[in-house]
Protein backbone atom coordinates (compact mmCIF):
# COMPACT_ATOMS: atom_id res chain seq x y z
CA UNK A 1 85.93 130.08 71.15
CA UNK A 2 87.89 129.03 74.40
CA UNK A 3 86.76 125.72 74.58
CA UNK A 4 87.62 124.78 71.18
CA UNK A 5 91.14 125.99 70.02
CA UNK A 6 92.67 125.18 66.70
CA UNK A 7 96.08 124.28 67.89
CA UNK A 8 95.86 121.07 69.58
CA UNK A 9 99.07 121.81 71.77
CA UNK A 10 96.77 124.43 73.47
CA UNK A 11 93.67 121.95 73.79
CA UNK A 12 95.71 119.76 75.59
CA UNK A 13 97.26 122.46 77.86
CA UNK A 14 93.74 124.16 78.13
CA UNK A 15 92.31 120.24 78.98
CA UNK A 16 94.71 119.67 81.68
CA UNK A 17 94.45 123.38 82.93
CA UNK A 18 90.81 123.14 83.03
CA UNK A 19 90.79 119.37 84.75
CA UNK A 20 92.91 120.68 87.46
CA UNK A 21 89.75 123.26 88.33
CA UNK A 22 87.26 120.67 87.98
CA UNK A 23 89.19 118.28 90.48
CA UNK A 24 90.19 121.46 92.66
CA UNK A 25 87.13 123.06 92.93
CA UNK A 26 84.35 120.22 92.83
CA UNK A 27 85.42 116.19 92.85
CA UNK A 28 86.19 115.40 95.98
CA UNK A 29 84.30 117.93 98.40
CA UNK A 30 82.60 115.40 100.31
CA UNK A 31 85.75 115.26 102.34
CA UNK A 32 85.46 118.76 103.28
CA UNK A 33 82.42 117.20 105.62
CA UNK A 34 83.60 118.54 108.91
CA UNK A 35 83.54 122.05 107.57
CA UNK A 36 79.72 121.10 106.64
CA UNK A 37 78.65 120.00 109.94
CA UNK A 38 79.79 122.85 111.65
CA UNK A 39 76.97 124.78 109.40
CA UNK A 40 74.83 122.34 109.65
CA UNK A 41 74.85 121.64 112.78
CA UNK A 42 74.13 125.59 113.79
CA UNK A 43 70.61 125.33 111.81
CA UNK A 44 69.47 122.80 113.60
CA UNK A 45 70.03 119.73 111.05
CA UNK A 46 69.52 116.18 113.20
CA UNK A 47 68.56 118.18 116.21
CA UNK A 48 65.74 115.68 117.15
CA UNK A 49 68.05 113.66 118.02
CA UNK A 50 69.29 115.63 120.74
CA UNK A 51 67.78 114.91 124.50
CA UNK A 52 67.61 116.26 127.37
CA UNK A 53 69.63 114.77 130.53
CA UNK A 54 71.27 115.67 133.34
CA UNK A 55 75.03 115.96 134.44
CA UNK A 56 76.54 114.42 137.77
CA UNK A 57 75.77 118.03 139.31
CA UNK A 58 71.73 117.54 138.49
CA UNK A 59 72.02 120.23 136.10
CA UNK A 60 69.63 119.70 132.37
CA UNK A 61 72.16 119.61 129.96
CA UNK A 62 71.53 118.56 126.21
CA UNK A 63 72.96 115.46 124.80
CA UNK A 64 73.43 115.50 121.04
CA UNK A 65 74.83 111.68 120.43
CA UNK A 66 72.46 110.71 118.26
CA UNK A 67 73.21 114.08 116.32
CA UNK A 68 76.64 112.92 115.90
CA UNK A 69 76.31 109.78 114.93
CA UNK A 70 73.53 110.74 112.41
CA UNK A 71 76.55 113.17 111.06
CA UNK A 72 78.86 110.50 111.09
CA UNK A 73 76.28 107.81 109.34
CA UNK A 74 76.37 110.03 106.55
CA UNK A 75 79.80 110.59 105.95
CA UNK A 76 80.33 106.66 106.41
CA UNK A 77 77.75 105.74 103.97
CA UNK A 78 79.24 108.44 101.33
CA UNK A 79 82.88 107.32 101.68
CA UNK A 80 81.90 104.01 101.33
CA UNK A 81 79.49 103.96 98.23
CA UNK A 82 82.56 106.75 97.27
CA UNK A 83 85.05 103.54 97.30
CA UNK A 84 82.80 100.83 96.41
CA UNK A 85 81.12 102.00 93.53
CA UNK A 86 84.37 102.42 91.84
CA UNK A 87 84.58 99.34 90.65
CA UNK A 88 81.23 100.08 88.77
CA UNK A 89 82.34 103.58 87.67
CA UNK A 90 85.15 101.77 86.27
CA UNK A 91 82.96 99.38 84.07
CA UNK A 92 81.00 102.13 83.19
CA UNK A 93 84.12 103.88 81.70
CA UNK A 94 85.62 101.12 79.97
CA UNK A 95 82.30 100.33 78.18
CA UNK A 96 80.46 103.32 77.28
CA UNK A 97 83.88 105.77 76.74
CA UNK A 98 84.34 109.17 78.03
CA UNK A 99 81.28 110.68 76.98
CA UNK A 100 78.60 108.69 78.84
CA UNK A 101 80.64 108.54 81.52
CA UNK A 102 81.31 111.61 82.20
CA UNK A 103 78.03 112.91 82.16
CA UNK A 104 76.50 110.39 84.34
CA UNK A 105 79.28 111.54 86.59
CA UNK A 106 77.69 115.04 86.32
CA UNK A 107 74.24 114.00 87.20
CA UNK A 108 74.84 112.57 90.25
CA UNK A 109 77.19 115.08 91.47
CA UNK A 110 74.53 118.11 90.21
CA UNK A 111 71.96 116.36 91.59
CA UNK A 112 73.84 115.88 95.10
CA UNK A 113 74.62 119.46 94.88
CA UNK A 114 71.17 120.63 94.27
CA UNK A 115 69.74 118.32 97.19
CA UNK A 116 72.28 120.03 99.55
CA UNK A 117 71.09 123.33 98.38
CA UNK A 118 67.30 122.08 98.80
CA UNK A 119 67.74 120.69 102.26
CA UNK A 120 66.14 121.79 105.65
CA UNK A 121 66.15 120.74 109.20
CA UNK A 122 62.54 119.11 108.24
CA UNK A 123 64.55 117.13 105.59
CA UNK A 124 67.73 116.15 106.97
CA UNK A 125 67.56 113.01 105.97
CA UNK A 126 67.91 114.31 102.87
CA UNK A 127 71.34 114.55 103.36
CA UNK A 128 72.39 110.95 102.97
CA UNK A 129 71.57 110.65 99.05
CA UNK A 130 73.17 113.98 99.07
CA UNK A 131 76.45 113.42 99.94
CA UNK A 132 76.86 110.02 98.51
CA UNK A 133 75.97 111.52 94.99
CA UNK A 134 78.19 113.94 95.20
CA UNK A 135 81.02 111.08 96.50
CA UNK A 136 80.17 108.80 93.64
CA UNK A 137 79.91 111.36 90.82
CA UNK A 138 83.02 113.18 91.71
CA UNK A 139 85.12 110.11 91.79
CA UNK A 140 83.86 109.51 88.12
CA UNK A 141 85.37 112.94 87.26
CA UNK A 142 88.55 111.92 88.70
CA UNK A 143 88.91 108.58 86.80
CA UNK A 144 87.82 110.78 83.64
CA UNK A 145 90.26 113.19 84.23
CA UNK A 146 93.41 111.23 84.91
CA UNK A 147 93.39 109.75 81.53
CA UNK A 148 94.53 113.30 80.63
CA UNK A 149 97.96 112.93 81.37
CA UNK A 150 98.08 110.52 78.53
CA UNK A 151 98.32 113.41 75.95
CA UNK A 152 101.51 114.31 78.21
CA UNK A 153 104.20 111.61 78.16
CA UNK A 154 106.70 112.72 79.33
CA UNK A 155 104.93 114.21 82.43
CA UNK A 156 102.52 111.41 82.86
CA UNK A 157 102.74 110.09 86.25
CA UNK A 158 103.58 113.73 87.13
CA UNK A 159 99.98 114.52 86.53
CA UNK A 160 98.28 111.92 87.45
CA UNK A 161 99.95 112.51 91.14
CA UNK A 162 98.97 116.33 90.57
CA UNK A 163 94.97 115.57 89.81
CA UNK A 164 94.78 112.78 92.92
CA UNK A 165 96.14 115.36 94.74
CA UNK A 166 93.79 118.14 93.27
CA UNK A 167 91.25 115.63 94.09
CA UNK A 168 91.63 115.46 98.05
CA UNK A 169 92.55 119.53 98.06
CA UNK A 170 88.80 120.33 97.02
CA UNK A 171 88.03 119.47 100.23
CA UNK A 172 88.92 123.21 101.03
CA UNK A 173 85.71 124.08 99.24
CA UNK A 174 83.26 123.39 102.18
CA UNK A 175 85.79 125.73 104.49
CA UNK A 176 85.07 128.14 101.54
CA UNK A 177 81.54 127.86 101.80
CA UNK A 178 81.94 127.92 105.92
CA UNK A 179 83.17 131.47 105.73
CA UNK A 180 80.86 132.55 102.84
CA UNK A 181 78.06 131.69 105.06
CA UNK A 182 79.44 133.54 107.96
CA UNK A 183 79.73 136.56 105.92
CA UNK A 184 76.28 136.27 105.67
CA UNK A 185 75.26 134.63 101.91
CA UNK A 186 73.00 131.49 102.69
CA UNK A 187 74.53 128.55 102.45
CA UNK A 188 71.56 127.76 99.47
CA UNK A 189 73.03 130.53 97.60
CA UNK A 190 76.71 128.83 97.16
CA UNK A 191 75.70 125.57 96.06
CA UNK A 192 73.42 126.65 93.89
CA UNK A 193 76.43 128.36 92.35
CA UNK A 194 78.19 125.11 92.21
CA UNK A 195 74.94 123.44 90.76
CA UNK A 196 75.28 126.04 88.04
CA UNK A 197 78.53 125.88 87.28
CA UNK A 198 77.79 122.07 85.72
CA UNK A 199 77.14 123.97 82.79
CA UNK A 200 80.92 124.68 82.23
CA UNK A 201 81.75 120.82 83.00
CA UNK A 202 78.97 119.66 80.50
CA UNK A 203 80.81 122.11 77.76
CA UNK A 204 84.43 120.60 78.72
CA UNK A 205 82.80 117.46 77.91
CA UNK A 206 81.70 117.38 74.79
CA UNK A 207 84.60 120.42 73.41
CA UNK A 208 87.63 118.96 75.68
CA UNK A 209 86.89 115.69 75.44
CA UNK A 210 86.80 112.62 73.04
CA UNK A 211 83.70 110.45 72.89
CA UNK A 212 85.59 107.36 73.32
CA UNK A 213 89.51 107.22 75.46
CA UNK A 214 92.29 109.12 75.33
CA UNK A 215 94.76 106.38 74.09
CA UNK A 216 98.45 105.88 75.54
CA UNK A 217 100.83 106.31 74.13
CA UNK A 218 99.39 108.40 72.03
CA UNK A 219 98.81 107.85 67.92
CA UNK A 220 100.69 110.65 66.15
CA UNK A 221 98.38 113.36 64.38
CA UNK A 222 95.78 112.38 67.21
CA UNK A 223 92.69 114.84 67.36
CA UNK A 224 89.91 114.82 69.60
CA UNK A 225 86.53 116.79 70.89
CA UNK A 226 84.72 119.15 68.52
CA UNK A 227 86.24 121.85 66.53
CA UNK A 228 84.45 124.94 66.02
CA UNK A 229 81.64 125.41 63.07
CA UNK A 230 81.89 121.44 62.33
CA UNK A 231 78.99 118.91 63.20
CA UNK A 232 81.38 116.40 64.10
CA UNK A 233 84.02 115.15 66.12
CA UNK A 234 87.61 115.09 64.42
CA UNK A 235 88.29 111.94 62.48
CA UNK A 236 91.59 110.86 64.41
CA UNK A 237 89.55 110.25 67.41
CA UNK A 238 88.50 106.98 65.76
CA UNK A 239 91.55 105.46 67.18
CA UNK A 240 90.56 102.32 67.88
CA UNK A 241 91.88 101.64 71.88
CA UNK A 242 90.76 99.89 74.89
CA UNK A 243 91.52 100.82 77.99
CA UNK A 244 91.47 97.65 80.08
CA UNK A 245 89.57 94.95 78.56
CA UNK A 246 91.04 91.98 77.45
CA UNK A 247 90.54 92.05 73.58
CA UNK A 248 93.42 93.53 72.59
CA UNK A 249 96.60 93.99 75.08
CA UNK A 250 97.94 97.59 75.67
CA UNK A 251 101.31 98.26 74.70
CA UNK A 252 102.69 99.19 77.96
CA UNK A 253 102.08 95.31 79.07
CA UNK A 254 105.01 93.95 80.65
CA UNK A 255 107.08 90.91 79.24
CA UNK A 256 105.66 87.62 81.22
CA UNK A 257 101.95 89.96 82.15
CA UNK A 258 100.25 86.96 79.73
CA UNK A 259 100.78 84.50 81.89
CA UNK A 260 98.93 86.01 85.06
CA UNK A 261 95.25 85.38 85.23
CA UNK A 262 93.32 88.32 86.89
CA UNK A 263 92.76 84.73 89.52
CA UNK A 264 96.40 84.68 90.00
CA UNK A 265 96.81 88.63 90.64
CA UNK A 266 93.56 89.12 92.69
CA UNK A 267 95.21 85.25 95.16
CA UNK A 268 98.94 86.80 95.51
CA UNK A 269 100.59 87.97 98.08
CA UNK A 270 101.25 91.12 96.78
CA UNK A 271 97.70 92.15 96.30
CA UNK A 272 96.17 90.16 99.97
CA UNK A 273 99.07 92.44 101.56
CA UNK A 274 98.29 95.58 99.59
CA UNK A 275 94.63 95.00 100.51
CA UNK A 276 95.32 95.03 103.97
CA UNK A 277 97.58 98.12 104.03
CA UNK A 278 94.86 100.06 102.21
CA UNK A 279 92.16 99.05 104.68
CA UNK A 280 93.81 99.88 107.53
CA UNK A 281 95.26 102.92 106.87
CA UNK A 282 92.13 104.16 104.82
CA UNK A 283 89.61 103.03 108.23
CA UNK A 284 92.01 105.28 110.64
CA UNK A 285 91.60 108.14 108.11
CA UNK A 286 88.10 108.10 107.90
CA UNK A 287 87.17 107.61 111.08
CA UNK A 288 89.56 110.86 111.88
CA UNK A 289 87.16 113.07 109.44
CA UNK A 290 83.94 111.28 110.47
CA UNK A 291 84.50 111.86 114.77
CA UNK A 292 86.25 115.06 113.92
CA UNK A 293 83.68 117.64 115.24
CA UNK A 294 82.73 116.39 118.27
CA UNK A 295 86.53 114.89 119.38
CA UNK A 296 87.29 118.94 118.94
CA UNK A 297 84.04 119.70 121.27
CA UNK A 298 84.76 117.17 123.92
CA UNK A 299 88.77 118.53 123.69
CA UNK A 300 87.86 122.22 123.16
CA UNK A 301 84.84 121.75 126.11
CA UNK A 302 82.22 122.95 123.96
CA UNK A 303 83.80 126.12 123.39
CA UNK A 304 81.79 126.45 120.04
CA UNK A 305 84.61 129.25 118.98
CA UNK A 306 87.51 127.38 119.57
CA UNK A 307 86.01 124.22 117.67
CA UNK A 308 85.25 126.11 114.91
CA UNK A 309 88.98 127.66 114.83
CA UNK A 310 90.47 123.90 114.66
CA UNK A 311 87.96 123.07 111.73
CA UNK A 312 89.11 126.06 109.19
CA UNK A 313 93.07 125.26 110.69
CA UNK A 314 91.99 121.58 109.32
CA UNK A 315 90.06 122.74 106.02
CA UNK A 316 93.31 124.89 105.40
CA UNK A 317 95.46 122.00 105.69
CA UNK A 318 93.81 119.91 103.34
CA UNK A 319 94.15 122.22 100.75
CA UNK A 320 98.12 121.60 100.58
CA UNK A 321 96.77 118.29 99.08
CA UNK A 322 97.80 119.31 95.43
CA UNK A 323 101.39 120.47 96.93
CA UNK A 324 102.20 116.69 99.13
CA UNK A 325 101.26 114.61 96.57
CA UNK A 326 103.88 114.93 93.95
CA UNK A 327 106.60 114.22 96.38
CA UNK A 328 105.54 110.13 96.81
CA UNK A 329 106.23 110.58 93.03
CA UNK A 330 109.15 111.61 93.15
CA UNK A 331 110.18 108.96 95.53
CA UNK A 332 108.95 106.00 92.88
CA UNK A 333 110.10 107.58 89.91
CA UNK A 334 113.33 108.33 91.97
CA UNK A 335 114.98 105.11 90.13
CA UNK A 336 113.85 106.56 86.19
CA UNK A 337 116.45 109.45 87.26
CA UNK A 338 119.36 107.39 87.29
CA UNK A 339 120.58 103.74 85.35
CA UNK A 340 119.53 100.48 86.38
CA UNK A 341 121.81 97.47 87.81
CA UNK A 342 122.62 95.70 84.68
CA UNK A 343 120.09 92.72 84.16
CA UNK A 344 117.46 94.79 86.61
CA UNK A 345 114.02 95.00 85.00
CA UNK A 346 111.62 97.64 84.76
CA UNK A 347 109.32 95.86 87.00
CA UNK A 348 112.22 95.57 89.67
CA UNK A 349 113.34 98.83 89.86
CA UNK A 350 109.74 99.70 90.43
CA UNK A 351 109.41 97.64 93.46
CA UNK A 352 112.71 98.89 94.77
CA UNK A 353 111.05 102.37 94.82
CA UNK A 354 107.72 101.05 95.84
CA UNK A 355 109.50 99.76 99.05
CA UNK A 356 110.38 103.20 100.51
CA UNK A 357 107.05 104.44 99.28
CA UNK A 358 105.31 101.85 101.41
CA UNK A 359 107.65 101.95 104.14
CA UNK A 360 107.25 105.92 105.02
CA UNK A 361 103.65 106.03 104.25
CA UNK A 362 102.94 103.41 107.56
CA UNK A 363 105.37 105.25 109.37
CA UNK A 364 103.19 108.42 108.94
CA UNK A 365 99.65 107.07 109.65
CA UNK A 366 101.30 105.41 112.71
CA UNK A 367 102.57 108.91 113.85
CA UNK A 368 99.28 110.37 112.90
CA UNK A 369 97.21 107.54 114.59
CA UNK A 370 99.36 108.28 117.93
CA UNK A 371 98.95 112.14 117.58
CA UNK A 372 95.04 111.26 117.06
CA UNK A 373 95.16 109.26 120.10
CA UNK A 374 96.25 111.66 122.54
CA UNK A 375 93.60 114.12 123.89
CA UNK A 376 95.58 117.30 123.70
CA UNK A 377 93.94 119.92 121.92
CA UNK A 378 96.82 121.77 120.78
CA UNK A 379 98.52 118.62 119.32
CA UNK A 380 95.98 118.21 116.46
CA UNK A 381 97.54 121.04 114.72
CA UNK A 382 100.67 118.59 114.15
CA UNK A 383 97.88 115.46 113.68
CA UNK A 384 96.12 117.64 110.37
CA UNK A 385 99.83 117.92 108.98
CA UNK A 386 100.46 114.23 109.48
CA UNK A 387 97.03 113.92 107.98
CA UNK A 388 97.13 115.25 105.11
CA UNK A 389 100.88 114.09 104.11
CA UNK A 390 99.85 110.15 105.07
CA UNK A 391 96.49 110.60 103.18
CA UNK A 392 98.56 111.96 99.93
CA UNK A 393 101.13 109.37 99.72
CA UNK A 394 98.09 107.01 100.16
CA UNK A 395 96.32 106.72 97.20
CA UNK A 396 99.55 107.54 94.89
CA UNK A 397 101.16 104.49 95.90
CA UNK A 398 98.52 102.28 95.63
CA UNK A 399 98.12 103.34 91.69
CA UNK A 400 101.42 102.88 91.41
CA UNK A 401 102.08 99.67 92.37
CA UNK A 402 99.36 98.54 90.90
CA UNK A 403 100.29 99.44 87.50
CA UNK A 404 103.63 98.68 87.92
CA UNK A 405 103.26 95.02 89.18
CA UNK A 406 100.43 93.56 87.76
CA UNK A 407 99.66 93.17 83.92
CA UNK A 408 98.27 96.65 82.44
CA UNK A 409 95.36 95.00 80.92
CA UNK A 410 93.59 94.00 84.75
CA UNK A 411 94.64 97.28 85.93
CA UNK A 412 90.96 98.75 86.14
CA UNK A 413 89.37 95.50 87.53
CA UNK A 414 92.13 95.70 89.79
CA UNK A 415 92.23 98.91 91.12
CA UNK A 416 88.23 99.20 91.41
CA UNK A 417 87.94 95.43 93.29
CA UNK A 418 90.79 96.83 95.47
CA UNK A 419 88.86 99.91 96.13
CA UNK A 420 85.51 98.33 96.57
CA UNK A 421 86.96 95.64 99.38
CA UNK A 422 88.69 98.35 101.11
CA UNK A 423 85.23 99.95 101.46
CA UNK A 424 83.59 96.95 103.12
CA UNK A 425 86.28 97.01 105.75
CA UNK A 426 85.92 101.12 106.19
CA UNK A 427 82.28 100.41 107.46
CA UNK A 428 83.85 99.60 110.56
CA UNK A 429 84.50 103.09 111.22
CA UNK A 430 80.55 103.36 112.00
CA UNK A 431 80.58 100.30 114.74
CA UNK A 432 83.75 102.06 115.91
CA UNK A 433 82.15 105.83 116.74
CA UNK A 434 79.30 103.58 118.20
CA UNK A 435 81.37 101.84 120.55
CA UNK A 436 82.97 105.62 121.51
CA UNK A 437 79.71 107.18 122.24
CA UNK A 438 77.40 104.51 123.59
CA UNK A 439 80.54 101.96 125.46
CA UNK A 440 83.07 104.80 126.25
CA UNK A 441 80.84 107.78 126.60
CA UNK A 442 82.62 109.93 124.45
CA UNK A 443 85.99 108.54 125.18
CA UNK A 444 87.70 107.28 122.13
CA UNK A 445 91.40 106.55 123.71
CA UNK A 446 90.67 102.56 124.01
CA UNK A 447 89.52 102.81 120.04
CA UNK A 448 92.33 105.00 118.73
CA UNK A 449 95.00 102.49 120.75
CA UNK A 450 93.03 99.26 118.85
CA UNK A 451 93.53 101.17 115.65
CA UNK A 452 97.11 102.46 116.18
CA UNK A 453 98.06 99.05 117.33
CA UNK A 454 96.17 97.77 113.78
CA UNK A 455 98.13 100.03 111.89
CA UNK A 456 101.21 97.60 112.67
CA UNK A 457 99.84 95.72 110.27
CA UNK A 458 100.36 97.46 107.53
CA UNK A 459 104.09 97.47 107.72
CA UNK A 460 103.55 93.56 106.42
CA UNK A 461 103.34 95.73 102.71
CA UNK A 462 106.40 96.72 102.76
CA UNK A 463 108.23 93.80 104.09
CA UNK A 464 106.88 91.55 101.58
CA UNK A 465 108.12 93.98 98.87
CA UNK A 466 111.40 94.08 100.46
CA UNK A 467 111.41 90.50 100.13
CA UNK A 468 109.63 90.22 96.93
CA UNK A 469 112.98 92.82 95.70
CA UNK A 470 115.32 90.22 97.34
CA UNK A 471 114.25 87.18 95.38
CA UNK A 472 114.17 89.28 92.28
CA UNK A 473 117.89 90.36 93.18
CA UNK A 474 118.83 86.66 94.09
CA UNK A 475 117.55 85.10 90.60
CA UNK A 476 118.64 87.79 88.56
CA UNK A 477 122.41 87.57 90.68
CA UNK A 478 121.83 83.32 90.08
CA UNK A 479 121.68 83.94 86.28
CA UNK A 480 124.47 86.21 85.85
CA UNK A 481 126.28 83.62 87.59
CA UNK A 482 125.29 80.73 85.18
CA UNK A 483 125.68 83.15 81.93
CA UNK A 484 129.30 83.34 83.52
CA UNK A 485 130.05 79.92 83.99
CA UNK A 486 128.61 78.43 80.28
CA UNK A 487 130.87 81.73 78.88
């Protein structure tokens, strides 16, 4: 059988192979949402919230406002429970292991699938649970997923950059389904093809899978999932590991990590500043995919045609996800190719990295903010490029750091708080698309300057690592100097 190979080289090449479908083709389609609306919009979804008014020449025109921002509600409301709740998909990992996990994972994203494939005009509203299912359950496949590049050492940030990146490509999957329905097949038809194809994640589960963690670094000898014609799961999977609670510490855990309190990491600097870098950056980003279908009508002059065009050149674009995110790990790994400055740590060098990382990643949403801001159709062919390469250096650094900074055992609590404050602050996106289409009438140049000028921000990040490098570089210089003088 496929799914349950005797050589365990090939069940780890055939778990990673198969993850990178999974994460490709189904955990992170809710940001594929423009493509959706387009559809969706066409049958007649939110349409009651259209009027009728007139234009400065008399004429009865229809104003769909409310549409949009019933569109954009959703997609707020998803990517928010999609960041906040990760804290709690995180907890949910670390207690009940792989197994549970992943399967609750696969309910709510089934069940999100099958509501979308249920839906009607009459049930719009229907669409809210919908799409925040599928956003919740399909960032527990990710955090599942990731711990696969433990059975791959050597390679292991490697993949880890490959599957975030995997993560945001599957976003292509809704232009899929865009052009499917086009062709003709209802749009029921194709997710109840994705509903179905649960089946195949439920058997990588339990066959692909241990019940428990995939431990790193990894125990020699270690076995996991079920092997063919046995009842049970392979003894070496009884490894006894914890992935970040604070009964036993890891073994990666950095000399001096004891003596930080997850109080101390959550009240530094470091963190306040990486918070803020993350919110920003994240809020221009998602209010970009939320106000993306009607800033391309009011641009394109609702030349239906034209706007859809734009869409599937942005749905294309995301799909070189998987290809832009491996190349912010190259940059932070850059230091691993070559040796250290004698008396340099591990954590140092990190930071050294982490300050280019950091540095060109505001750059980009800066350059993507000010493309966004100018209302020149053509141009957003340039702001989905900037997109999509700010938006994959995003998330990479931000793992990166925080594992490389902080102590190894508060990395979970970590990442997850940092994820869930970041979504309070992305709710703003909602008051923001208000202010456009009630304040500005449609206008969004006043919002996109506040935003661009916010951005400025988030260069703070970087500076403070810069300076953060410095001290490190002026104690470590200080001690050389005193070993020199007592020698």
């Amino acid at each position: 059988m496929l799914l349950c190979p005797k050589s365990m080289k090939v069940r780890h090449v055939l778990t990673f192979v198969t993850g990178l479908l999974e994460s490709l083709g189904f955990a992170g389609i809710m940001f594929g949402w423009p493509s959706l609306v387009f559809i969706l919009k066409t049958q007649g979804f939110f349409a009651s919230f259209c009027v009728n008014t007139t234009d400065v020449g008399g004429s009865l025109v229809q104003d769909c406002t409310g549409q949009d921002e019933q569109f954009a509600l959703v997609f707020t409301i998803a990517s928010f429970l999609n960041n906040f709740l990760t804290l709690l998909n995180g907890l949910i990992f670390d207690r009940f292991g792989t197994l549970v996990a992943r399967l609750f994972g696969l309910c709510l994203h089934t069940s999100g699938i099958l509501m979308l494939a249920f839906s009607t005009p009459a049930m719009s509203m229907l669409l809210y649970p919908a799409l925040s299912f599928i956003a919740v359950g399909g960032m527990m496949l990710l955090i599942s997923n990731t711990q696969v590049a433990n059975l791959f050492a050597a390679h292991r940030s490697t993949i880890i950059t490959v599957y975030n990146g995997a993560f945001d490509t599957s976003s292509g999957v809704f232009i899929i389904i865009k052009f499917i329905y086009e062709a003709g097949i209802p749009l029921q038809a194709s997710f109840l093809f994705l509903a179905a194809c649960s089946v195949v994640h439920v058997l990588r589960t339990v066959f692909l899978f241990p019940r428990t963690f995939i431990p790193y670094p990894l125990p020699e000898h270690y076995k996991y999932g079920i092997s063919c014609g046995k009842k049970k799961s392979t003894e070496s999977e009884q490894v006894t590991f914890q992935t970040s609670t604070d009964d036993a510490p890891p073994a990666e855990d950095k000399p001096g990590d004891p003596e930080k309190t997850f109080r101390e990491c959550v009240l530094s600097r470091l963190f306040l500043l990486l918070l803020l870098w993350l919110s920003v950056i994240q809020l221009r980003h998602y209010l970009f995919i939320g106000t993306l279908n009607p800033t391309l009508e009011r641009l394109a002059g609702g030349d239906t045609s034209l706007v859809s065009q734009y869409i599937n050149a942005y749905a294309f674009t995301q799909m070189c996800h998987v290809f832009c995110s491996p190349l912010n790990g190259l940059i932070l790994d850059r230091h691993k190719r070559r040796p250290r400055v004698a008396g340099m740590s591990e954590e140092e060098a990190d930071l050294n990295s982490a300050v280019l990382s950091f540095f060109l990643t505001s750059v980009m949403a800066m350059v993507f903010s000010i493309c966004a801001a100018i209302p020149v159709l053509q141009l957003q062919y340039f702001t989905f490029v900037m997109q999509v390469l700010n938006y994959a250096f995003l998330y990479g650094g931000l793992t990166s750091f925080i594992s490389a900074v902080f102590p190894t055992r508060h990395f979970g609590k970590l990442f997850g708080l940092m994820m869930a404050l970041s979504a309070v602050f992305s709710l703003l996106q909602y008051a923001c698309f208000a202010v456009v289409e009630t304040v500005l009438h449609g206008n969004s140049l006043y919002v996109d300057i506040a935003l661009t000028i916010l951005i400025l921000s988030s260069f703070s990040h970087p500076v403070s690592v810069l300076v953060q490098c410095r001290n490190l570089a002026a104690r470590r210089a200080k001690a050389d100097l005193t070993v020199a003088q007592v020698a």
